[in-house]
Protein backbone atom coordinates (compact mmCIF):
# COMPACT_ATOMS: atom_id res chain seq x y z
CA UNK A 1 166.31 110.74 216.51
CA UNK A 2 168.47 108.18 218.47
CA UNK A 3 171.03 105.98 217.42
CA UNK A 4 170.88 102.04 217.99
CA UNK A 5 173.95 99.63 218.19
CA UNK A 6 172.97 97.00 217.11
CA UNK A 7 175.11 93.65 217.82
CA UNK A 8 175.96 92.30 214.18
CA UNK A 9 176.85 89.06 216.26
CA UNK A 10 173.43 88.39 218.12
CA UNK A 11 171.63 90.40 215.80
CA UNK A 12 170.56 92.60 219.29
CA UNK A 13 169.90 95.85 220.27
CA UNK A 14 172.86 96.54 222.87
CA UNK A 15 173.32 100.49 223.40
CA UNK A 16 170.96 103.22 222.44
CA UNK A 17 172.44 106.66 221.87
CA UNK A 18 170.34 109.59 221.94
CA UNK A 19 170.84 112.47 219.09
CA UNK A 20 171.97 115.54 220.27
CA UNK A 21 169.82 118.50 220.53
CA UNK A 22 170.93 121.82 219.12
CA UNK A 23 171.68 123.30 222.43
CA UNK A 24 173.76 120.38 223.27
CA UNK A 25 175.92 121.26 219.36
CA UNK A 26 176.15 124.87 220.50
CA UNK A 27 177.56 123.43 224.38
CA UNK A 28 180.27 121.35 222.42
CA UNK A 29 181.16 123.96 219.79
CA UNK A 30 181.30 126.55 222.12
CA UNK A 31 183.52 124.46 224.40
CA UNK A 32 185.81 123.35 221.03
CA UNK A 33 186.62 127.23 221.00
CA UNK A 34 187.35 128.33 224.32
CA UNK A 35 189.53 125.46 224.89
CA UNK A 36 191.30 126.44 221.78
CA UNK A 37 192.30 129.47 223.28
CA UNK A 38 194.32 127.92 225.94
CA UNK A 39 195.42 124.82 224.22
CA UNK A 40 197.40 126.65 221.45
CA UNK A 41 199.71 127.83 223.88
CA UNK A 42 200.53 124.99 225.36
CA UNK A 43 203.96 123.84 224.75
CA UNK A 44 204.53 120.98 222.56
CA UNK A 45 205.58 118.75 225.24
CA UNK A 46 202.33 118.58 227.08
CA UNK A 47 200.29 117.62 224.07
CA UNK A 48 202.95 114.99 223.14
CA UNK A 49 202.34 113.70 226.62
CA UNK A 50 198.54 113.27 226.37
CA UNK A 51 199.24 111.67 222.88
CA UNK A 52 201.59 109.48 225.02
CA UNK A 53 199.07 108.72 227.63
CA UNK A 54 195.86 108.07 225.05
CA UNK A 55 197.89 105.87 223.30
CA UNK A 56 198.81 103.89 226.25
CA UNK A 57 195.17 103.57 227.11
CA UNK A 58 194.32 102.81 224.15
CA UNK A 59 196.56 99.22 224.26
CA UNK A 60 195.89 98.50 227.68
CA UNK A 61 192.50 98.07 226.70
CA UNK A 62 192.28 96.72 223.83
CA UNK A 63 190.54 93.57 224.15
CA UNK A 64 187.72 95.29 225.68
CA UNK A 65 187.68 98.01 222.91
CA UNK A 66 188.09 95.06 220.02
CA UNK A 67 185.02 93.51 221.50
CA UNK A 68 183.43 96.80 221.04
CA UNK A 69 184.17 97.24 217.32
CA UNK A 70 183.28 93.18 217.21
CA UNK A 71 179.91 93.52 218.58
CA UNK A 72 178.93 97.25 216.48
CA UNK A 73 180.22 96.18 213.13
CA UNK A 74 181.19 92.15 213.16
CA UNK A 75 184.58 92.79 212.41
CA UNK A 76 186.31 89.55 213.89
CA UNK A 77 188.46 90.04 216.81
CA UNK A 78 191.82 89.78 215.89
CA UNK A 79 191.25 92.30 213.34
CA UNK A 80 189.35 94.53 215.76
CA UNK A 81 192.39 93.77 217.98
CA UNK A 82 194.76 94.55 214.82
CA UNK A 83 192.55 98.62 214.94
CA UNK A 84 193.27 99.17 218.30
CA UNK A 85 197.13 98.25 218.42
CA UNK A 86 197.84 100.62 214.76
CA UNK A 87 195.53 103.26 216.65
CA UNK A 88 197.40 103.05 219.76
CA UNK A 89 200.51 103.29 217.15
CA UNK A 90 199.45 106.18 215.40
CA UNK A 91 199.11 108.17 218.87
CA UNK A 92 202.45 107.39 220.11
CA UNK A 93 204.35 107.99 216.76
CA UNK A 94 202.99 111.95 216.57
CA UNK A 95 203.74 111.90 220.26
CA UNK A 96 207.08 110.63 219.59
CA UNK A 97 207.87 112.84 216.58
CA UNK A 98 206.67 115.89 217.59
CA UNK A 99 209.29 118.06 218.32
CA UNK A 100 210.48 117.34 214.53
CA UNK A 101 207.19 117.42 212.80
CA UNK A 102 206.54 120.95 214.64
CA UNK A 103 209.83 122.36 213.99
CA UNK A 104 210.05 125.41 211.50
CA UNK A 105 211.24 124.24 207.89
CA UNK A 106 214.57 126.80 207.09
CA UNK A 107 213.89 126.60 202.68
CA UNK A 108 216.50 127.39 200.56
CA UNK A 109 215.46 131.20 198.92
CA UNK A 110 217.58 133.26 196.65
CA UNK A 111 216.53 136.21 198.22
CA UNK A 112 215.92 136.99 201.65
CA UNK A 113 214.78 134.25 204.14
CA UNK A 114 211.95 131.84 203.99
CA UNK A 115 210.37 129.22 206.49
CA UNK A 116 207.36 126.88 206.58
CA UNK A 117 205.71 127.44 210.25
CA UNK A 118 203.17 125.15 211.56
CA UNK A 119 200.64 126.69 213.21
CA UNK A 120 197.28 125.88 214.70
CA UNK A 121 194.15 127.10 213.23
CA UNK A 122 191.16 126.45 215.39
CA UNK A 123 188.01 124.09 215.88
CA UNK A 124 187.88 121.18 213.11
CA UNK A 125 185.31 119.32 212.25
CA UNK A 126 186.30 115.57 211.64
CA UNK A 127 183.13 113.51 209.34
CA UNK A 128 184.36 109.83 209.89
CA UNK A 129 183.42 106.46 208.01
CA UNK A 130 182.20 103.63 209.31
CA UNK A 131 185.04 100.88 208.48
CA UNK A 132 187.45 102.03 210.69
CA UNK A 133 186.01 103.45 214.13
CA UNK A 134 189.73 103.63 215.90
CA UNK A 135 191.70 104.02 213.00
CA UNK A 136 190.11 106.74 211.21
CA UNK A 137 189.82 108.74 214.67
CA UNK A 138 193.47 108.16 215.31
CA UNK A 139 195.32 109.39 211.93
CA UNK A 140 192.45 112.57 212.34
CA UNK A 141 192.95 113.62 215.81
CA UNK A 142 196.59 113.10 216.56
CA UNK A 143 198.17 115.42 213.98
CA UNK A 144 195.83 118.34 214.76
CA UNK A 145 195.28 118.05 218.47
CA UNK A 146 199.18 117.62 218.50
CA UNK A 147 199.73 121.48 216.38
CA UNK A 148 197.17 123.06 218.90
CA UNK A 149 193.72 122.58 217.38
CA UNK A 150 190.89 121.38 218.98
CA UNK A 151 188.71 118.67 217.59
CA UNK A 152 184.65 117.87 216.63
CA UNK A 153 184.16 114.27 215.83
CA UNK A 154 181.17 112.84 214.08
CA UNK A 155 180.84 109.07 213.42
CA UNK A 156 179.17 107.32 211.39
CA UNK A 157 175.58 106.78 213.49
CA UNK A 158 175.62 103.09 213.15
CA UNK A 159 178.48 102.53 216.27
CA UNK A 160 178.23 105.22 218.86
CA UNK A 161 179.49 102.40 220.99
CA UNK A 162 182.71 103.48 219.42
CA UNK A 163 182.40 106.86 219.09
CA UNK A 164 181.53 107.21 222.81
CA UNK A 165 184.12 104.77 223.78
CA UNK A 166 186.90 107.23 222.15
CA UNK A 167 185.70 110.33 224.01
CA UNK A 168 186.09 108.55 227.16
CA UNK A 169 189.75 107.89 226.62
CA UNK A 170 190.20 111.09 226.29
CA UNK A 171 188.82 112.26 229.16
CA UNK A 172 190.79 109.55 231.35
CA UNK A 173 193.91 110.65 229.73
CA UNK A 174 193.42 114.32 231.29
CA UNK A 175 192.52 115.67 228.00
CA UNK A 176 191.33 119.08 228.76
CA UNK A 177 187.44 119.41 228.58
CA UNK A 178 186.46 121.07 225.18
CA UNK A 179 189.46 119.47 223.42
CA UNK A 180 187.87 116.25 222.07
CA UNK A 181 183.86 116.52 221.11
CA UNK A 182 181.74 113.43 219.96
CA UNK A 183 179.23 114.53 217.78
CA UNK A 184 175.92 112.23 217.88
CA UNK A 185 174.49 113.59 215.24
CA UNK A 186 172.53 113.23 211.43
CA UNK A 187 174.28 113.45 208.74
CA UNK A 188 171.97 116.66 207.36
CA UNK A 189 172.78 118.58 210.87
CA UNK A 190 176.11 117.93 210.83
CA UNK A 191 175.96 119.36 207.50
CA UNK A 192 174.88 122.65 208.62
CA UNK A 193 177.95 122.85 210.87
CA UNK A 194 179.82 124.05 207.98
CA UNK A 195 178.11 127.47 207.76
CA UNK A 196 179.46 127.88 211.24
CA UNK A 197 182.76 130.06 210.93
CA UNK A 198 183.99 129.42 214.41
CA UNK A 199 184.74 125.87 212.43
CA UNK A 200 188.10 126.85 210.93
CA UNK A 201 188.51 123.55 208.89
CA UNK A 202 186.59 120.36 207.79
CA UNK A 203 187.76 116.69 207.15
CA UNK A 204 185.75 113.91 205.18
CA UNK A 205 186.52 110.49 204.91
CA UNK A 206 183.59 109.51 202.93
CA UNK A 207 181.69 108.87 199.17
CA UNK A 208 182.43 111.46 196.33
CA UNK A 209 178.72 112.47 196.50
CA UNK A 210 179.56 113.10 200.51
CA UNK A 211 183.04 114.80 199.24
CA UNK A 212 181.69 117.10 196.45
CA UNK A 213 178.52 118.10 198.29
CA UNK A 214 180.71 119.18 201.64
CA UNK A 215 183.11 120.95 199.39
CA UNK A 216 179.97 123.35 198.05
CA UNK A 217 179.19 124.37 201.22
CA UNK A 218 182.74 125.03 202.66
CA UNK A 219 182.99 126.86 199.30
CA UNK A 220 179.82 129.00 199.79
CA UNK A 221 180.04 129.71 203.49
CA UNK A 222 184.08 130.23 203.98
């Protein structure tokens, strides 16, 4: 199976993206784990920094990236333009806040002591619309890459412009390989991905069919 992008403006094919084989998913989630090993013990400085740094990119490009979004999904460019500056937003305000959003939570307990402690959990599996390429990404990767987990994106298969466009920010911002995977994939495969228990977590911005059908599997294989 293979993806087209198709130019809403011209009404032309403009990328083809190739579905990724099942040794290809095994190579990312593999890679989603190991690196999960060594990113949760990073400090929380470094991951602010590469928040810092994607967010950066992320403005400095922006026209090119809102012509992206304006030739996948004919969103006009201003509001395109509009996706990219919140995005870049959205990075820098976790990066900016981390040390406070990380810190441990001292509660109030009538006996003994008690605090909240945020903690990293592993590999999650981020299911993305389609309305929102930069946007959705943004407010799913920032929090959890900034705690210490490590991230598998799937897009919606209409714009892998997009979705390919995000992974390579990453990697120019020094992200460390294994921390950010783009998932080309059908929605059925990337179904099956919840049986998988190295995937410690699953997010779905979606339909309530999407919603209620994820939630039985999470519920029968976790």
């Amino acid at each position: 199976m293979s993806f087209q992008a198709i130019s809403s403006v011209i009404q032309k094919e403009v990328k083809l993206a190739v579905e990724m084989t099942d040794a290809e998913v095994e190579t990312a989630v593999a890679n989603a784990v190991n690196t999960f090993e060594e990113w949760r013990k990073t400090d929380y400085q470094s991951r602010a920094q590469l928040l810092y740094t994607v967010s950066g990119i992320l403005l400095s490009k922006k026209n090119e990236l809102a012509h992206i979004i304006t030739s996948e999904m004919r969103k006009t460019l201003i509001h395109a333009e509009g996706e990219i500056k919140l995005s870049s937003e959205i990075f820098g305000y976790f990066a900016k806040n981390a040390k406070t959003f990380l810190a441990d939570k001292i509660l109030n307990s009538l006996h003994g002591k008690a605090l909240i402690k945020y903690c990293p959990v592993g590999v999650l599996l981020g299911i993305q619309p389609w309305d929102f390429p930069f946007y959705q990404i943004a407010r799913f990767t920032a929090p959890n890459i900034l705690i210490g987990n490590t991230v598998l994106v799937k897009h919606a298969n209409k714009f892998p412009q997009c979705a390919m466009a995000i992974e390579e920010i990453f990697i120019e911002a020094g992200a460390p390989f294994g921390l950010y995977n783009n998932l080309l994939l059908s929605n059925s495969r990337t179904s099956n991905l919840v049986s998988d228990k190295r995937i410690r977590g699953v997010s779905l911005t979606g339909s309530e069919t999407a919603g209620v059908s994820l939630s039985v599997d999470a519920g029968k294989y976790n």
